[in-house]
N, C-alpha and C. Protein backbone atom coordinates (compact mmCIF):
# COMPACT_ATOMS: atom_id res chain seq x y z
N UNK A 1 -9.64 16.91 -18.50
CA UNK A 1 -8.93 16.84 -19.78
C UNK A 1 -7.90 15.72 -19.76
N UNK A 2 -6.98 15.61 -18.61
CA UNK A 2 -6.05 14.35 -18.61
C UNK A 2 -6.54 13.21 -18.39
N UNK A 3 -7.85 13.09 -17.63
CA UNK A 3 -8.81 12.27 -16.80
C UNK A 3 -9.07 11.01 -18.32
N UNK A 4 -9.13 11.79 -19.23
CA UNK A 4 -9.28 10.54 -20.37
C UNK A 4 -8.54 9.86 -21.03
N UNK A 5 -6.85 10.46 -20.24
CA UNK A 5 -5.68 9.67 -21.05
C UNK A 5 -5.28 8.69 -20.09
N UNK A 6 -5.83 9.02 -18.64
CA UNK A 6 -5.33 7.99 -17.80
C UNK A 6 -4.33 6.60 -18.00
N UNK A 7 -5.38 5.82 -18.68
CA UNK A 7 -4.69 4.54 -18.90
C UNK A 7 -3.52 4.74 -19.81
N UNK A 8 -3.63 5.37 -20.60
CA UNK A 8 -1.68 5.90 -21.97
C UNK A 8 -1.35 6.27 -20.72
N UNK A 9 -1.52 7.36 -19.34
CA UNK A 9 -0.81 7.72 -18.64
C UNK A 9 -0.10 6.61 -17.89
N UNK A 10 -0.66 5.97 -17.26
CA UNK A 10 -0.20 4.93 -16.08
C UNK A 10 0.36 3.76 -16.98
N UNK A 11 0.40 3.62 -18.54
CA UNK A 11 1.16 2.21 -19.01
C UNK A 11 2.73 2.70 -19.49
N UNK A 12 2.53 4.29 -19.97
CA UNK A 12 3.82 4.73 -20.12
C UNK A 12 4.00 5.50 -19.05
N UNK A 13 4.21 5.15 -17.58
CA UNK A 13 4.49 5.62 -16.52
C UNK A 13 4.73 3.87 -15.83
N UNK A 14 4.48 2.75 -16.36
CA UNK A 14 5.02 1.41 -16.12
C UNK A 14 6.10 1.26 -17.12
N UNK A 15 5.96 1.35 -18.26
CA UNK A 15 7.11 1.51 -19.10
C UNK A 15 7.84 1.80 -18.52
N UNK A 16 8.23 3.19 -18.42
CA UNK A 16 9.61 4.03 -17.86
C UNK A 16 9.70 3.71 -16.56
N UNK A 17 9.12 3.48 -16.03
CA UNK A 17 9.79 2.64 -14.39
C UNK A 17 10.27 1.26 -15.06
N UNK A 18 9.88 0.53 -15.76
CA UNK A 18 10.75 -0.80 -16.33
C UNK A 18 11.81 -0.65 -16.75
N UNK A 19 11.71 0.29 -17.92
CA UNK A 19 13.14 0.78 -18.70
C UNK A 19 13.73 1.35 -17.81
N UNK A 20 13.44 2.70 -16.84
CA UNK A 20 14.64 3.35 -15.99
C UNK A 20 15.24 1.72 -15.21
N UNK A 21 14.48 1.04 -14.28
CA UNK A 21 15.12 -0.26 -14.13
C UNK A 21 16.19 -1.11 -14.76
N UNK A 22 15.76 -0.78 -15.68
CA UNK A 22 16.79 -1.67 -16.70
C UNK A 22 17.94 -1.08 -16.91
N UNK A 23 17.87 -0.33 -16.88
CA UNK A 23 19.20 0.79 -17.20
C UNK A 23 19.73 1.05 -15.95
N UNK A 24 19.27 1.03 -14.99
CA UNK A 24 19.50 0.98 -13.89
C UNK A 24 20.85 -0.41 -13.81
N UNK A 25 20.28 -1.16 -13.79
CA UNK A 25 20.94 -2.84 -13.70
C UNK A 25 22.31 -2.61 -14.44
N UNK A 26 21.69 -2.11 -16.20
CA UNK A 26 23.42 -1.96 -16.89
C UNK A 26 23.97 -1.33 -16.45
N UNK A 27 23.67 0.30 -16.06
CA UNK A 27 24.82 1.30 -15.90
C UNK A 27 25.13 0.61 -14.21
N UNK A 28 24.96 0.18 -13.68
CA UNK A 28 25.57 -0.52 -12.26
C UNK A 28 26.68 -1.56 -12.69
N UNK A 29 26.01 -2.81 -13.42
CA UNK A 29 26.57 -3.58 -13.80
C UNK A 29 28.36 -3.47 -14.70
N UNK A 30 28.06 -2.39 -15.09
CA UNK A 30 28.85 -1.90 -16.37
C UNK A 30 30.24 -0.92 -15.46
N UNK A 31 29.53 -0.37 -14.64
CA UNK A 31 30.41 0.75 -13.89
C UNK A 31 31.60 -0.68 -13.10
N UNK A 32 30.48 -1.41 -11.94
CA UNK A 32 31.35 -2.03 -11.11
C UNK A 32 32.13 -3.12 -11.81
N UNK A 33 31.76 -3.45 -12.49
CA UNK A 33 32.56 -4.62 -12.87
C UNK A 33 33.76 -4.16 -14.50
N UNK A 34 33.38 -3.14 -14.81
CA UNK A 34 34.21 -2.54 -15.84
C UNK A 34 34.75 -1.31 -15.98
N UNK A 35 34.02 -0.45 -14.76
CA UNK A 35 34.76 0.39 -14.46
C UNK A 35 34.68 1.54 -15.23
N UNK A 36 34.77 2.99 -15.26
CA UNK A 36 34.34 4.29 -15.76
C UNK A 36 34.20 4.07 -17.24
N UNK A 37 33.39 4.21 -18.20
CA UNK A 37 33.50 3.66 -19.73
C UNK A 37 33.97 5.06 -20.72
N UNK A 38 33.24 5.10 -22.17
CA UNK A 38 34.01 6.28 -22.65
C UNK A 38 32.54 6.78 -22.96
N UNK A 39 32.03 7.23 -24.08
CA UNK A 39 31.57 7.94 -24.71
C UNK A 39 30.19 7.13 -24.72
N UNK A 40 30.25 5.68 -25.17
CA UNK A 40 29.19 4.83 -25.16
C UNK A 40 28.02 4.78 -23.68
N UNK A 41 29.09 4.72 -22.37
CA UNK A 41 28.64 4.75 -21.58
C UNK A 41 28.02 6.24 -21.17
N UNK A 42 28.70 6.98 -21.26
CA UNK A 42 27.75 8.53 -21.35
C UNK A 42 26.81 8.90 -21.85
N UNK A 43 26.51 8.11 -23.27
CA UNK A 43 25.33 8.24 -23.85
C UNK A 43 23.84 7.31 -23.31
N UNK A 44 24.74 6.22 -22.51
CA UNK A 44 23.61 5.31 -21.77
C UNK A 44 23.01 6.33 -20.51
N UNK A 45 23.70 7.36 -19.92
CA UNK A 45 23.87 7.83 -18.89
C UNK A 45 22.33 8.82 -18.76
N UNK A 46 23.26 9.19 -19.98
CA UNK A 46 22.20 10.61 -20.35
C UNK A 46 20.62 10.01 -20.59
N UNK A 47 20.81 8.66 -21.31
CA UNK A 47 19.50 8.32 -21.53
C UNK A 47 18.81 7.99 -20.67
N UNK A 48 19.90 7.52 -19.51
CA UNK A 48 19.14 6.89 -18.24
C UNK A 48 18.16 8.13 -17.88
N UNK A 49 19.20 9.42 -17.84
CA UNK A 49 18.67 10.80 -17.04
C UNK A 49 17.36 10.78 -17.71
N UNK A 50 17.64 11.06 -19.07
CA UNK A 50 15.96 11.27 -19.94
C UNK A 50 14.90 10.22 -19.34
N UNK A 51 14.87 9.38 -19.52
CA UNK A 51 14.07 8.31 -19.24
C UNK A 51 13.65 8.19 -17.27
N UNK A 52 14.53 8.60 -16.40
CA UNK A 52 13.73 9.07 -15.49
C UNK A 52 13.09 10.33 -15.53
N UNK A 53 13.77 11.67 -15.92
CA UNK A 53 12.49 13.00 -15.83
C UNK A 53 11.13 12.63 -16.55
N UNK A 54 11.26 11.46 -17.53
CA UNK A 54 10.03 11.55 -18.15
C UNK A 54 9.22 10.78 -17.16
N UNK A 55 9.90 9.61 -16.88
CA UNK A 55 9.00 9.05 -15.39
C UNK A 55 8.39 9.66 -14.34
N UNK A 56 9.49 10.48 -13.99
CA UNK A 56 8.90 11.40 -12.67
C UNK A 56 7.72 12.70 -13.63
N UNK A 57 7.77 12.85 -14.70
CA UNK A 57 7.11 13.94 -15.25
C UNK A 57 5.38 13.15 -15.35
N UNK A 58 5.84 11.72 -15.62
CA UNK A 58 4.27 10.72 -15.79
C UNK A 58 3.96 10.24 -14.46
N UNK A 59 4.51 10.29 -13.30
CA UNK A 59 4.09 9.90 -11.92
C UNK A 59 3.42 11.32 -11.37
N UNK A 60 3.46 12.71 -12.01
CA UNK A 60 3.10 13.46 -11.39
C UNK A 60 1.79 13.86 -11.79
N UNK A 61 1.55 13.73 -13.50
CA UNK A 61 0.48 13.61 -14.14
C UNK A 61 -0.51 12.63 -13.80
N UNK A 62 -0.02 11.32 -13.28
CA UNK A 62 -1.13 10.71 -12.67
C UNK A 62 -1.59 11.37 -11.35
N UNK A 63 -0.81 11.80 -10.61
CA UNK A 63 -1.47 12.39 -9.44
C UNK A 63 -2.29 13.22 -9.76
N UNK A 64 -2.05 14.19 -10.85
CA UNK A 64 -2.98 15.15 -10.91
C UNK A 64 -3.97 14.74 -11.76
N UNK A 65 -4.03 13.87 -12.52
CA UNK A 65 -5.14 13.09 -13.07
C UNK A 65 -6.19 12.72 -12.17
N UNK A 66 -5.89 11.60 -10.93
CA UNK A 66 -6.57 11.05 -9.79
C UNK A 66 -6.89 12.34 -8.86
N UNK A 67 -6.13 13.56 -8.94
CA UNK A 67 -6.37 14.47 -7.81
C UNK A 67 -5.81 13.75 -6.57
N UNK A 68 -4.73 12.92 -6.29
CA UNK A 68 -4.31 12.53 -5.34
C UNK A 68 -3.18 13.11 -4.69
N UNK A 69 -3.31 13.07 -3.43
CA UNK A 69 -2.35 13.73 -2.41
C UNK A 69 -1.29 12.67 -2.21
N UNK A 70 -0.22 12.50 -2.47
CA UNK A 70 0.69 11.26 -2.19
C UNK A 70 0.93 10.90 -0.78
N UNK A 71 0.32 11.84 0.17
CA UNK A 71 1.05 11.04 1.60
C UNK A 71 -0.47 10.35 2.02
N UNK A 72 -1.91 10.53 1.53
CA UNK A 72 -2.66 9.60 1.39
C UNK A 72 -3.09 8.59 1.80
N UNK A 73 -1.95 7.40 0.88
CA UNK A 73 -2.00 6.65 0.41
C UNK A 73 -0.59 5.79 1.11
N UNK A 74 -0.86 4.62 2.16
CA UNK A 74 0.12 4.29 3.22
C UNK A 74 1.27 3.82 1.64
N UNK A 75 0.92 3.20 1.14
CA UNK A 75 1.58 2.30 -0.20
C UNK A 75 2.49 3.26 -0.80
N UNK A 76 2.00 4.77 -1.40
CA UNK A 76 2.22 5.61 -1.49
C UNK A 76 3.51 6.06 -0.93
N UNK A 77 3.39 6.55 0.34
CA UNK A 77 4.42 6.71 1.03
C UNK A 77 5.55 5.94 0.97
N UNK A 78 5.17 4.44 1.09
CA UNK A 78 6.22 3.90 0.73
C UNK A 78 7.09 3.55 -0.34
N UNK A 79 6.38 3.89 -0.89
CA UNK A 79 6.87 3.69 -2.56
C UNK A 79 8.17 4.85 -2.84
N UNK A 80 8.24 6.31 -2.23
CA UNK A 80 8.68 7.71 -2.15
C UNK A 80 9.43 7.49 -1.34
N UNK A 81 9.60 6.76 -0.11
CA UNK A 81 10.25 7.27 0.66
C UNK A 81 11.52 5.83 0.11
N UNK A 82 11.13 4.56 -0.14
CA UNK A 82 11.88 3.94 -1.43
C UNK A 82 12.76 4.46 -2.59
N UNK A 83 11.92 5.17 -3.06
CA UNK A 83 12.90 5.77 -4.17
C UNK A 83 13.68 7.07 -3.77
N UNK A 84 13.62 7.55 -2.03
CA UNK A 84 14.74 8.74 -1.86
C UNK A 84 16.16 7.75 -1.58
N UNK A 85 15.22 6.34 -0.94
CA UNK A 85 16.83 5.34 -1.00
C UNK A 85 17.37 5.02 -1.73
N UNK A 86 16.48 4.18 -2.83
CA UNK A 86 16.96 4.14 -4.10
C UNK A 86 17.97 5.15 -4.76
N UNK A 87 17.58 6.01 -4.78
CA UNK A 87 18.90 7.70 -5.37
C UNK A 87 19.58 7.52 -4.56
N UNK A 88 19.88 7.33 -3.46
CA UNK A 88 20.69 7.57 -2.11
C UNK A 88 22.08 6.57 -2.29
N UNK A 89 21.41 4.60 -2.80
CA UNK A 89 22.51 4.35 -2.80
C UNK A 89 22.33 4.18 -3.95
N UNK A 90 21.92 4.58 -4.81
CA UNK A 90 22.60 4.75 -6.67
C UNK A 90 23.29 5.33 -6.65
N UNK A 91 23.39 6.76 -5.72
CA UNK A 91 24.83 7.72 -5.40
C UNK A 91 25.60 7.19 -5.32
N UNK A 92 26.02 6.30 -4.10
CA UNK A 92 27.10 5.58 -3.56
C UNK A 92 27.66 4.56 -4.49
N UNK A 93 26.85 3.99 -4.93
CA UNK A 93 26.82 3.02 -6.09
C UNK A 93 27.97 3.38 -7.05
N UNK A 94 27.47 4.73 -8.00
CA UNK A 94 28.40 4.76 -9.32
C UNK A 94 29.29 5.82 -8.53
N UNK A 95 30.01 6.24 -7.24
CA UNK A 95 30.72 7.24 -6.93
C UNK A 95 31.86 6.28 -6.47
N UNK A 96 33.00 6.44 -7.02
CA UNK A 96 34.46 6.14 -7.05
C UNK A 96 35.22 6.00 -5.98
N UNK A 97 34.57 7.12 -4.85
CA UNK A 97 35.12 7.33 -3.91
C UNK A 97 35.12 6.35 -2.83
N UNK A 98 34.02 5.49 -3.04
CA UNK A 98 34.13 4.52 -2.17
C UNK A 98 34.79 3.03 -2.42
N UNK A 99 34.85 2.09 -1.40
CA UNK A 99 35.56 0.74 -1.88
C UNK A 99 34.62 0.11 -2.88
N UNK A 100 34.86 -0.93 -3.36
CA UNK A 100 34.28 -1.36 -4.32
C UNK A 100 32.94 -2.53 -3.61
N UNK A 101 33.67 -3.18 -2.56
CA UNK A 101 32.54 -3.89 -1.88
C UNK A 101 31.35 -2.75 -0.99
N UNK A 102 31.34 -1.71 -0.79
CA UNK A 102 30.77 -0.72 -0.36
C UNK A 102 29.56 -0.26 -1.16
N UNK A 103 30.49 -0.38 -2.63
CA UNK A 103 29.52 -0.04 -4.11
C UNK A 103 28.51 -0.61 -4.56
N UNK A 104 29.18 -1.96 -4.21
CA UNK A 104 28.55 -3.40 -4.55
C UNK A 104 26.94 -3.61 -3.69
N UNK A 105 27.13 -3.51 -2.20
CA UNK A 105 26.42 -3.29 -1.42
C UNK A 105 25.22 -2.45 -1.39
N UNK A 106 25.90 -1.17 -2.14
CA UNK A 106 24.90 -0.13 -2.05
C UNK A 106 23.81 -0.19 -3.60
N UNK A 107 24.77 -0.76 -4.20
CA UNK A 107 24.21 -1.09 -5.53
C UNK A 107 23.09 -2.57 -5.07
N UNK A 108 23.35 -3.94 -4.15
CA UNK A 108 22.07 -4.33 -4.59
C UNK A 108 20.95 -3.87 -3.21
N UNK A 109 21.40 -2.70 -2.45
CA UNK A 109 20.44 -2.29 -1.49
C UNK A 109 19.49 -1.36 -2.56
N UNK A 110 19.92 -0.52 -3.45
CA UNK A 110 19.41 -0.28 -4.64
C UNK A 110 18.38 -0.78 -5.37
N UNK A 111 18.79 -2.01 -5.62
CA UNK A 111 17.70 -2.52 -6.57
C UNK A 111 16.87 -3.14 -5.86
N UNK A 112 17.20 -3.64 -4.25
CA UNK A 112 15.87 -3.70 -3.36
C UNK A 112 15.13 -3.28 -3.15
N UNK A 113 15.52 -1.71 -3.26
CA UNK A 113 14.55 -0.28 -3.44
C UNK A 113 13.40 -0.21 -4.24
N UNK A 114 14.15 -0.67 -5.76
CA UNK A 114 13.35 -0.87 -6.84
C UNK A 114 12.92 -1.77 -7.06
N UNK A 115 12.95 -2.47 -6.15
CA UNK A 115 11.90 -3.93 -6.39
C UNK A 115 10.54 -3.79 -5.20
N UNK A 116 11.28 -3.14 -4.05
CA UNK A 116 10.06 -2.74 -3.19
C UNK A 116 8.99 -1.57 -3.68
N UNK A 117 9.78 -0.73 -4.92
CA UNK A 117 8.81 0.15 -5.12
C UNK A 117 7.81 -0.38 -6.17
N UNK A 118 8.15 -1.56 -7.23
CA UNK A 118 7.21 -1.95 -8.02
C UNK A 118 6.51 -2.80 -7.37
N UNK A 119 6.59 -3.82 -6.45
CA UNK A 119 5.57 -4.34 -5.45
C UNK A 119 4.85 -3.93 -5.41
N UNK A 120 5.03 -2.76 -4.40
CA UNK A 120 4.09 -1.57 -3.53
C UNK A 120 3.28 -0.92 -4.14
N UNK A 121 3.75 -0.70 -5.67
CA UNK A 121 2.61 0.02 -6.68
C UNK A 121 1.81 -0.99 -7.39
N UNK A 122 2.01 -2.21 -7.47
CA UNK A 122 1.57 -3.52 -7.86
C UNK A 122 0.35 -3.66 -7.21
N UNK A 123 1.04 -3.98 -5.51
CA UNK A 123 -0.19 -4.37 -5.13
C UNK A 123 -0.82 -3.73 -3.64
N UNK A 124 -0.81 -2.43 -3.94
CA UNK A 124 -1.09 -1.26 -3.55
C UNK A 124 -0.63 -1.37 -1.96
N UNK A 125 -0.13 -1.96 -1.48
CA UNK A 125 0.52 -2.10 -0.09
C UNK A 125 2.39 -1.77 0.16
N UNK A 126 1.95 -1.06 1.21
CA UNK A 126 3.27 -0.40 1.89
C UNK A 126 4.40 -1.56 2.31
N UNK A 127 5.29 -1.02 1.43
CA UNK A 127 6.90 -2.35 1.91
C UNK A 127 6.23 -3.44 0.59
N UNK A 128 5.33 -3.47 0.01
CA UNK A 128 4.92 -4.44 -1.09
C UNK A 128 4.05 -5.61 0.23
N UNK A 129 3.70 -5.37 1.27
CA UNK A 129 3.18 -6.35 1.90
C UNK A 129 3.97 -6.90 3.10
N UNK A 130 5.08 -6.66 2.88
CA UNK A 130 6.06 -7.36 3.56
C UNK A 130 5.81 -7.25 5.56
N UNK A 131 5.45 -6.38 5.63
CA UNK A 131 4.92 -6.16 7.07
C UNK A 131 3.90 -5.69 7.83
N UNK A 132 2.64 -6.38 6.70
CA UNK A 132 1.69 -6.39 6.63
C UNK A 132 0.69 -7.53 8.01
N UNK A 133 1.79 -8.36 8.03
CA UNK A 133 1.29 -9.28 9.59
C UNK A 133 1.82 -8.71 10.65
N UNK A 134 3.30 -7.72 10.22
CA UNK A 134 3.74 -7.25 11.93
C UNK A 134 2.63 -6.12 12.10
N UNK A 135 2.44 -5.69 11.38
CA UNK A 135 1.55 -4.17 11.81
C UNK A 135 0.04 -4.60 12.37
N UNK A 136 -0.52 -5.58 11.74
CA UNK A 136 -2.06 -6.32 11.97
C UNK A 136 -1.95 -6.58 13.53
């Protein structure tokens, strides 16, 4: 039954990994360099939230579309174990508690995350390729 929406599945499951990205970039951008916002920025916040559950809600539908097991798939793995870093220093990122060069840091180890995870789903290789000659 999902097997025939596939492709709507996997282009609005690229969508929302673009857009969560993007929003990603402002609400970083916006926090460190301007610092806690009011009402405007809460509403970016929330949207960010929406716009990932729907992502993670369309990354799971493809699995069960393909019938795929995610640890599988070496690319796979990496892609997941990417985005537990990714959250990890997006934490650190918008949390106050730390110095600001700390934030900074963790914020573009962040979007390394998210650049290794669209690689890796790109072009179906673990790390996006990147250590693809050390392992050979």
């Amino acid at each position: 039954m999902l097997a025939e929406h596939y492709l709507l599945i996997k282009q609005i499951h690229i969508g929302l990994a673009l857009l969560s990205g993007g929003l990603f970039v402002l609400r970083g951008l916006w926090v460190l360099l301007l610092g806690k916002g009011g009402n405007l920025q809460k509403g970016v916040n929330r949207i960010s939230y929406l716009v990932d559950t729907c992502l993670l809600l369309a990354a799971v539908l493809l699995l069960a579309v393909l019938s795929f097991v995610p640890l599988s798939a070496a690319w796979l793995q990496a892609k997941l174990l990417l985005l537990v870093l990714y959250v990890l220093f997006g934490v650190v990122a918008f949390r106050a508690q730390h110095s600001l060069a700390v934030r900074w840091l963790a914020y573009i180890a962040a979007l390394l995350c998210f650049a290794g995870m669209y690689y890796s789903a790109r072009l179906h290789q673990p790390f996006a390729g990147l250590l693809a000659g050390a392992v050979s």
